[in-house]
Protein backbone atom coordinates (compact mmCIF):
# COMPACT_ATOMS: atom_id res chain seq x y z
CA UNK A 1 0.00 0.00 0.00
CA UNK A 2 1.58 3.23 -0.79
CA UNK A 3 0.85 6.76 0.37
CA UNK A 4 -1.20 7.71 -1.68
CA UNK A 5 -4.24 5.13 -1.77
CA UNK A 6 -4.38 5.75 2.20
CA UNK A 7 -4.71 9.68 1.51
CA UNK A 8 -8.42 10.56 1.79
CA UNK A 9 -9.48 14.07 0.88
CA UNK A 10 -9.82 16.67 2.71
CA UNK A 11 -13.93 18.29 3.77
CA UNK A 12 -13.70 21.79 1.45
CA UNK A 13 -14.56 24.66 3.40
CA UNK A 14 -16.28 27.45 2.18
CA UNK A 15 -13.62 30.06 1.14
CA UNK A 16 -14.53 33.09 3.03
CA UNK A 17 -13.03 35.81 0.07
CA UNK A 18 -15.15 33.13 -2.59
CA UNK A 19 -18.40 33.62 -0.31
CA UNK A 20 -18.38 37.19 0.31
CA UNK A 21 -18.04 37.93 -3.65
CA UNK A 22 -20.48 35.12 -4.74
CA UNK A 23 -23.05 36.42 -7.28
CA UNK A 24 -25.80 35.87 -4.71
CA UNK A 25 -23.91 38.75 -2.18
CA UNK A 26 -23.05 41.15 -5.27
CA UNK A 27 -27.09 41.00 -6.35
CA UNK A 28 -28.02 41.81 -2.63
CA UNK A 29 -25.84 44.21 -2.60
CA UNK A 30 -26.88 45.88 -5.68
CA UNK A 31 -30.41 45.38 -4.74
CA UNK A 32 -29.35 47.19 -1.18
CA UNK A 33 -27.69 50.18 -3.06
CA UNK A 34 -30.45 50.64 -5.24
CA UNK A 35 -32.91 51.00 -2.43
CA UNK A 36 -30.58 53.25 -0.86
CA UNK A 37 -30.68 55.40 -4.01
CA UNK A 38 -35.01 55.09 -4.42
CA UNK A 39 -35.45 56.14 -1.06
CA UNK A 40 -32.54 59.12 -1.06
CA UNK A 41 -34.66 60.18 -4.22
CA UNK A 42 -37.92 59.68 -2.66
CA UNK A 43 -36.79 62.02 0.57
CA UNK A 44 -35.35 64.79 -1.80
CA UNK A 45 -38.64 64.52 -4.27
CA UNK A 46 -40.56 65.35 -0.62
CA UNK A 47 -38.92 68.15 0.35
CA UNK A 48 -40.01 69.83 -3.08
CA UNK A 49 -42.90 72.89 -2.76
């Protein structure tokens, strides 16, 4: 038996840099920005005479 049939793999863990630029953060995020934007709009649309 040699080294490397007795060499299981290694469990992945989740890369932390991989998870925090995953397309599902970057669409919240964009989703979160444009809110920002709609209601900075909103807020300067009601201080208008």
């Amino acid at each position: 038996m040699n080294r490397t049939e007795t060499k299981q793999p290694l469990p992945k863990a989740p890369d932390p840099i991989l998870m925090e630029h995953s397309p599902q953060n970057t669409m919240r995020n964009m989703v979160e920005c444009l809110l920002q934007i709609h209601k900075a709009h909103v807020d300067w649309l009601g201080k208008l005479p």
